[in-house]
C-alpha atoms as a PDB file:
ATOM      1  CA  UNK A   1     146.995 157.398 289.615  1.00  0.00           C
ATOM      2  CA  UNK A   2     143.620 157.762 291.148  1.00  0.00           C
ATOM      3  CA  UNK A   3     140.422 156.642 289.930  1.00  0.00           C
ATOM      4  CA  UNK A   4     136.824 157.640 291.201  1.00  0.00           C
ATOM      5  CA  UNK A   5     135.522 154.358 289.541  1.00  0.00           C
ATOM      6  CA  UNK A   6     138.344 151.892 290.971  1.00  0.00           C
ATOM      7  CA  UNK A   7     139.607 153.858 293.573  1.00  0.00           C
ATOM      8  CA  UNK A   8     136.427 155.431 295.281  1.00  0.00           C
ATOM      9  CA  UNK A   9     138.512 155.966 298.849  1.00  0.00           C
ATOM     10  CA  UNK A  10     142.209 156.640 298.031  1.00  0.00           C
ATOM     11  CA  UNK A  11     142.976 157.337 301.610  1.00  0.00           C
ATOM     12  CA  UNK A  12     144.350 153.420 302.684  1.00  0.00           C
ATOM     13  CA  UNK A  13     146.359 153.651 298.409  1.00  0.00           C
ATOM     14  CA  UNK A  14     147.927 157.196 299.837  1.00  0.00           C
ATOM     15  CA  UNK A  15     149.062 155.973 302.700  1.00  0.00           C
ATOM     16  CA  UNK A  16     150.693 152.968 301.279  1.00  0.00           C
ATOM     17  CA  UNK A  17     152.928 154.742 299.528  1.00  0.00           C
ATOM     18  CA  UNK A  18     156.793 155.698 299.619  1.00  0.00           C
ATOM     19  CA  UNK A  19     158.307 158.926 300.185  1.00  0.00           C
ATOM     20  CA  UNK A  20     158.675 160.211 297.202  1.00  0.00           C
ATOM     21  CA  UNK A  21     155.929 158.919 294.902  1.00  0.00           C
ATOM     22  CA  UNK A  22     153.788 160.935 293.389  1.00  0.00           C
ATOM     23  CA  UNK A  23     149.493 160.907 293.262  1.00  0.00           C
ATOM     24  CA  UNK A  24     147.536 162.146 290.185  1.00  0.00           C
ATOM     25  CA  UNK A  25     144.093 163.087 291.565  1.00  0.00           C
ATOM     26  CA  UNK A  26     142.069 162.278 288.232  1.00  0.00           C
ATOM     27  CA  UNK A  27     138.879 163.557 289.322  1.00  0.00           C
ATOM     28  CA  UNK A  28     136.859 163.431 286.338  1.00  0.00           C
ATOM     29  CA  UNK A  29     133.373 161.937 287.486  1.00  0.00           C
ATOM     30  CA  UNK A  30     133.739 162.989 291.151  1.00  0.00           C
ATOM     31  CA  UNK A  31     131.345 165.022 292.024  1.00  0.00           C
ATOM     32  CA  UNK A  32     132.903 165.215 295.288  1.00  0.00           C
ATOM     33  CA  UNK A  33     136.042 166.525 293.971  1.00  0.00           C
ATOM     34  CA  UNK A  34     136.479 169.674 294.974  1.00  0.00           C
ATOM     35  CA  UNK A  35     135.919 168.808 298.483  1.00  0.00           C
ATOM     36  CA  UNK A  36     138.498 165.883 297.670  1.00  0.00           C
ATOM     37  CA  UNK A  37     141.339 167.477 296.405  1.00  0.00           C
ATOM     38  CA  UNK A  38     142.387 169.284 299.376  1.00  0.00           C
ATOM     39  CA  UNK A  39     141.394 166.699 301.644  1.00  0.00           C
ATOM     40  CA  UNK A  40     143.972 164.074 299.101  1.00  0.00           C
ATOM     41  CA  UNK A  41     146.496 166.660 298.976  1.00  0.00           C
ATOM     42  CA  UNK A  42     147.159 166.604 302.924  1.00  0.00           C
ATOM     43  CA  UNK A  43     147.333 163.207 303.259  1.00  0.00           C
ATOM     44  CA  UNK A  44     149.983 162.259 300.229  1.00  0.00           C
ATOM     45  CA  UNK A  45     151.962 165.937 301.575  1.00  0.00           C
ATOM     46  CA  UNK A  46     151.920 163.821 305.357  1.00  0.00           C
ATOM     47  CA  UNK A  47     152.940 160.614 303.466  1.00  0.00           C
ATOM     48  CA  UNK A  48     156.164 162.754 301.880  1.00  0.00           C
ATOM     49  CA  UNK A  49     154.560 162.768 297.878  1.00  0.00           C
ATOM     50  CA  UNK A  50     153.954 165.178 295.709  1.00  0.00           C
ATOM     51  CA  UNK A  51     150.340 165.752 295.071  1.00  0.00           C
ATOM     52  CA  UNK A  52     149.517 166.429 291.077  1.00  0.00           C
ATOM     53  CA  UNK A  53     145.976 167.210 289.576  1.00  0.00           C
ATOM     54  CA  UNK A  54     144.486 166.651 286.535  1.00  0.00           C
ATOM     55  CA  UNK A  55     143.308 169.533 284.307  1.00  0.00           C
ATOM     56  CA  UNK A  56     140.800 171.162 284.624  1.00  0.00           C
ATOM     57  CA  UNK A  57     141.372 172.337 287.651  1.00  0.00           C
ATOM     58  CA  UNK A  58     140.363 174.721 290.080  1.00  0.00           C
ATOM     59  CA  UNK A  59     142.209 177.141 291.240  1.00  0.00           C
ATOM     60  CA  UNK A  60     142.633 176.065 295.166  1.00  0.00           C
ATOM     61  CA  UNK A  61     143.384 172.527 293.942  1.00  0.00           C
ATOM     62  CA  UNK A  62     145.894 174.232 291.723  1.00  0.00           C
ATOM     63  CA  UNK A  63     147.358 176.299 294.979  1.00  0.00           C
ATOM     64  CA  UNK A  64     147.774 173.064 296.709  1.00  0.00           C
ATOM     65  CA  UNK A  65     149.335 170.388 294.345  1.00  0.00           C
ATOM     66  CA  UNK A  66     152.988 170.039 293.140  1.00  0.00           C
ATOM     67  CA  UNK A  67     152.074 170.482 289.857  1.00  0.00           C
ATOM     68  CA  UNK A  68     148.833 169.721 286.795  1.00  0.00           C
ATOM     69  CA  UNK A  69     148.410 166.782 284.542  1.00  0.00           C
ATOM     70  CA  UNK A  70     147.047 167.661 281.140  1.00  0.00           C
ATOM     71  CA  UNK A  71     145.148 164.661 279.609  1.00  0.00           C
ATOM     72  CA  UNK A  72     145.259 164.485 275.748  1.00  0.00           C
ATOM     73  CA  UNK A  73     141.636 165.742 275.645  1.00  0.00           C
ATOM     74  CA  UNK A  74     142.291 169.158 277.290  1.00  0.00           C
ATOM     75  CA  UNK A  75     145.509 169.263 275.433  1.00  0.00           C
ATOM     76  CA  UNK A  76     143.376 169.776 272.206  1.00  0.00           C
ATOM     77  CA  UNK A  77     140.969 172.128 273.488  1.00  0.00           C
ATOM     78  CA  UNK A  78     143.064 174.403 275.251  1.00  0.00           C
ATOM     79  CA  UNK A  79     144.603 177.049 273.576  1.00  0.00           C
ATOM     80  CA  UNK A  80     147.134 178.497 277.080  1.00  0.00           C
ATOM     81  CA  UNK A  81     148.469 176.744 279.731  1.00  0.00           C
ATOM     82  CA  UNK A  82     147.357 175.966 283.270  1.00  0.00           C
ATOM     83  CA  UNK A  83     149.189 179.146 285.124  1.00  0.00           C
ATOM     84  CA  UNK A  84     151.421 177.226 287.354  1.00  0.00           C
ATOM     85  CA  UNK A  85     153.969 178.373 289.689  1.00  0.00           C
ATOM     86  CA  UNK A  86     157.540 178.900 288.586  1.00  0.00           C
ATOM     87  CA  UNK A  87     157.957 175.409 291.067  1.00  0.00           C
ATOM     88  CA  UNK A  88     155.292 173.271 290.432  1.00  0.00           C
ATOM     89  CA  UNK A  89     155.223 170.747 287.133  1.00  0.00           C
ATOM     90  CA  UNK A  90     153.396 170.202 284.116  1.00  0.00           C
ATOM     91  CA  UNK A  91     152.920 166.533 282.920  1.00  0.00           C
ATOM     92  CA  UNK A  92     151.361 165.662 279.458  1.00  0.00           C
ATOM     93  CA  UNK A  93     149.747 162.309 278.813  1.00  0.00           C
ATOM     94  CA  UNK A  94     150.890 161.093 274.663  1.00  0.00           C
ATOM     95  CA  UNK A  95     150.821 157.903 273.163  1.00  0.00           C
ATOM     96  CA  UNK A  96     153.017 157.431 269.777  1.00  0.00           C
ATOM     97  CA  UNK A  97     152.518 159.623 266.751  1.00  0.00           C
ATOM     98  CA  UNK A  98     150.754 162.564 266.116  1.00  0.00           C
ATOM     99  CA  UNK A  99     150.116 163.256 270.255  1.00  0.00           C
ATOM    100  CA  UNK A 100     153.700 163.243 270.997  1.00  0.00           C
ATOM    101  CA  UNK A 101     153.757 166.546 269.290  1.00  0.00           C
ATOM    102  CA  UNK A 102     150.814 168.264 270.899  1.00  0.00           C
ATOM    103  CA  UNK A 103     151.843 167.169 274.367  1.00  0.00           C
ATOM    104  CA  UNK A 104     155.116 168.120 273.569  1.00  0.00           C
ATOM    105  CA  UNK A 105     154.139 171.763 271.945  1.00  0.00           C
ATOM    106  CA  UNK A 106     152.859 172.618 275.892  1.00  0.00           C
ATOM    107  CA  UNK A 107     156.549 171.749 277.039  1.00  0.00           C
ATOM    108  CA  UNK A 108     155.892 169.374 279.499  1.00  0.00           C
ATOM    109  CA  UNK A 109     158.490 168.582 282.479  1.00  0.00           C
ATOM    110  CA  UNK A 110     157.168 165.007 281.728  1.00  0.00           C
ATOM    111  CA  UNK A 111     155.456 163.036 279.723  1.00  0.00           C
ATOM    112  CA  UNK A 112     152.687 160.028 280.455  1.00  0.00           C
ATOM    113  CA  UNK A 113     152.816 156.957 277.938  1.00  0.00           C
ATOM    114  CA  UNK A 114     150.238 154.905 278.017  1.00  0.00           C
ATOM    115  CA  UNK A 115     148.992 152.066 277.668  1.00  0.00           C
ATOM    116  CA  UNK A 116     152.461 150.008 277.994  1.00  0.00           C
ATOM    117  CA  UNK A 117     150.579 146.755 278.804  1.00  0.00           C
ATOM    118  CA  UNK A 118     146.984 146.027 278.801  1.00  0.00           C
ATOM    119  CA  UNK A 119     144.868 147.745 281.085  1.00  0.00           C
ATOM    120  CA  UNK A 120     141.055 148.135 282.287  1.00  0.00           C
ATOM    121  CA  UNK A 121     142.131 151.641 281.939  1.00  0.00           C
ATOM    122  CA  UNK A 122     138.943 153.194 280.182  1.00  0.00           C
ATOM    123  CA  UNK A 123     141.266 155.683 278.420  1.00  0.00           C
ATOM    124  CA  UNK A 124     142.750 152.226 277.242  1.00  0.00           C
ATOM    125  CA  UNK A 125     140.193 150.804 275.620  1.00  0.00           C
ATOM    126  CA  UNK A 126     140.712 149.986 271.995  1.00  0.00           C
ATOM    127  CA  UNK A 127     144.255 150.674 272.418  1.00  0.00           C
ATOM    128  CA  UNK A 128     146.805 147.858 271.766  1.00  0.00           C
ATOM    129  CA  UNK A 129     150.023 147.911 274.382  1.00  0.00           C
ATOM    130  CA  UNK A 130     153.557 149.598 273.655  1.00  0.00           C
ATOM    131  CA  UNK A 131     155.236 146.602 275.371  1.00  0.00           C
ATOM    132  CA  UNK A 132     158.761 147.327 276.651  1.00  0.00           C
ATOM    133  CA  UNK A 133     160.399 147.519 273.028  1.00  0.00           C
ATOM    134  CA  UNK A 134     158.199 150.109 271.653  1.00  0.00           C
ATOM    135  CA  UNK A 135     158.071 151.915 274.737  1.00  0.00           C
ATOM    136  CA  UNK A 136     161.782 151.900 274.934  1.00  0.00           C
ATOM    137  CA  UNK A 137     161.555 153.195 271.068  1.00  0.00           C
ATOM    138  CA  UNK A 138     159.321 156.208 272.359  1.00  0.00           C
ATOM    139  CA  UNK A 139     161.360 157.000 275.222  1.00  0.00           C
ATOM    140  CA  UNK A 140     164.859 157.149 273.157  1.00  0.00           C
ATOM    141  CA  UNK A 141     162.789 159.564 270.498  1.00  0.00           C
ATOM    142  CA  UNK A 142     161.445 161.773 273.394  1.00  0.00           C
ATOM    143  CA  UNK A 143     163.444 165.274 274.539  1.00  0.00           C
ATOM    144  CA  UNK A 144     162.187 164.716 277.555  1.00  0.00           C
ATOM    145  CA  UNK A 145     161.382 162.073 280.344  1.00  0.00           C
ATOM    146  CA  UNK A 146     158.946 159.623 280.013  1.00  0.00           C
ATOM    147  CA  UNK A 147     157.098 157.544 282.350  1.00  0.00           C
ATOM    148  CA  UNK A 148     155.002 154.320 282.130  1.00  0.00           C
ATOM    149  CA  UNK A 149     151.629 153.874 282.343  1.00  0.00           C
ATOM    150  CA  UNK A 150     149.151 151.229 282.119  1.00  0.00           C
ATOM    151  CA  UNK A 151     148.763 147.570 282.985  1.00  0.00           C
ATOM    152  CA  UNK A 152     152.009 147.730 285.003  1.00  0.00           C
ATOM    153  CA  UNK A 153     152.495 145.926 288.519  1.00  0.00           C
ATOM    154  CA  UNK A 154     155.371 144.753 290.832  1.00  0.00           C
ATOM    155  CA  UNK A 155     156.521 142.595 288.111  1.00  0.00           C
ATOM    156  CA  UNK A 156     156.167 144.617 285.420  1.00  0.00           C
ATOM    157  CA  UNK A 157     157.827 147.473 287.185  1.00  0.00           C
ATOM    158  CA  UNK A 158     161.455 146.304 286.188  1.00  0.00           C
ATOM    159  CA  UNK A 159     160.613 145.774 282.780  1.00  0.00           C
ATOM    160  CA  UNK A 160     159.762 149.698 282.233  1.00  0.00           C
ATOM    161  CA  UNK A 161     162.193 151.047 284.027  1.00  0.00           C
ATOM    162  CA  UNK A 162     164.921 148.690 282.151  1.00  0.00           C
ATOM    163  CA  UNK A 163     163.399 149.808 278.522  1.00  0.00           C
ATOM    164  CA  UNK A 164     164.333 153.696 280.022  1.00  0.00           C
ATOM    165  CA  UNK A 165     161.412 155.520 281.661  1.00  0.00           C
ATOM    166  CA  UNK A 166     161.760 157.849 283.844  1.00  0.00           C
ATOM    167  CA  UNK A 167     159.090 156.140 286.303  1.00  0.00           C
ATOM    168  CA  UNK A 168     156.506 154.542 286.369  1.00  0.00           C
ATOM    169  CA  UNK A 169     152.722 155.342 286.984  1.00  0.00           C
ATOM    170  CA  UNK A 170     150.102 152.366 288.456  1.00  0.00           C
ATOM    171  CA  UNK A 171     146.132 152.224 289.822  1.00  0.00           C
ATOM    172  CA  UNK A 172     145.577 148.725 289.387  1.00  0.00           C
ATOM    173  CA  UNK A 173     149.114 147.633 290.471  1.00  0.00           C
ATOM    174  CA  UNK A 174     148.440 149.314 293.617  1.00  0.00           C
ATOM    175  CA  UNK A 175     145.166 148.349 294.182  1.00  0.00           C
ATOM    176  CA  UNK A 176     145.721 144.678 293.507  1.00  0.00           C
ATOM    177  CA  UNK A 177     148.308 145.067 296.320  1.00  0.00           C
END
């Protein structure tokens, strides 16, 4: 997960990542951004990940990335989907309750659950955690995968992908690296 506040330069976070992984460009704040995107894009496609953006997006970033992250915020306010590609993805972000079904009425390849732990995450704030038993709860309810997000690190890593998730999703466990 990217971060314009905590993760001003991703460049040296891209590059320390394994083949495979994935980056979420949340560019909200940026005003750089659109210069950014492609610019992020190349380096996680050199590095071997898939390159995701967050909604909204334009429509170069959208041309570019493996696929578009809808926050809960645009999941309200928009009334169609993103346009993708027949091969790129569609993530949701949920948290228990009543948001499980709006991110899952956009059918979602996967969802976002947040905040497992606690996290500095501003979308956290206020928020108590899951923890690994309620997240574990969530992910046996959900129809489709789920993967962890928020407060998680090396150590926590285990414990959310033992409770079931699909993955896992990290700024500050990568940046405190």
């Amino acid at each position: 997960m990217l971060d314009p506040a905590r993760t001003p330069d991703p460049a040296p976070l891209i590059d320390r990542l394994p083949r495979g992984a994935g980056v979420l460009f949340r560019h909200f704040g940026r005003a750089d951004w659109l210069a950014a995107g492609p610019r992020l894009a190349l380096l996680a496609r050199r590095r071997g990940a898939a390159f995701f953006v967050s909604w909204p997006a334009s429509r170069h970033l959208l041309m570019v990335s493996a696929g578009v992250h809808l926050p809960f915020r645009a999941q309200k306010r928009r009334s169609s989907g993103p346009g993708l590609r027949p091969d790129q993805w569609l993530s949701a972000a949920f948290r228990p309750g009543a948001q499980r079904r709006i991110a899952l009425a956009w059918q979602p390849d996967f969802l976002l659950l947040s905040p497992v732990f606690p996290s500095r995450s501003p979308s956290a704030a206020g928020r108590a955690a899951l923890g690994p038993v309620r997240l574990a709860r969530a992910i046996r309810r959900s129809p489709i995968p789920v993967v962890g997000l928020g407060g998680i690190d090396g150590r926590r890593a285990a414990r959310v992908l033992g409770a079931g998730a699909a993955g896992i999703a990290a700024l500050d466990g990568l940046v405190d690296l």
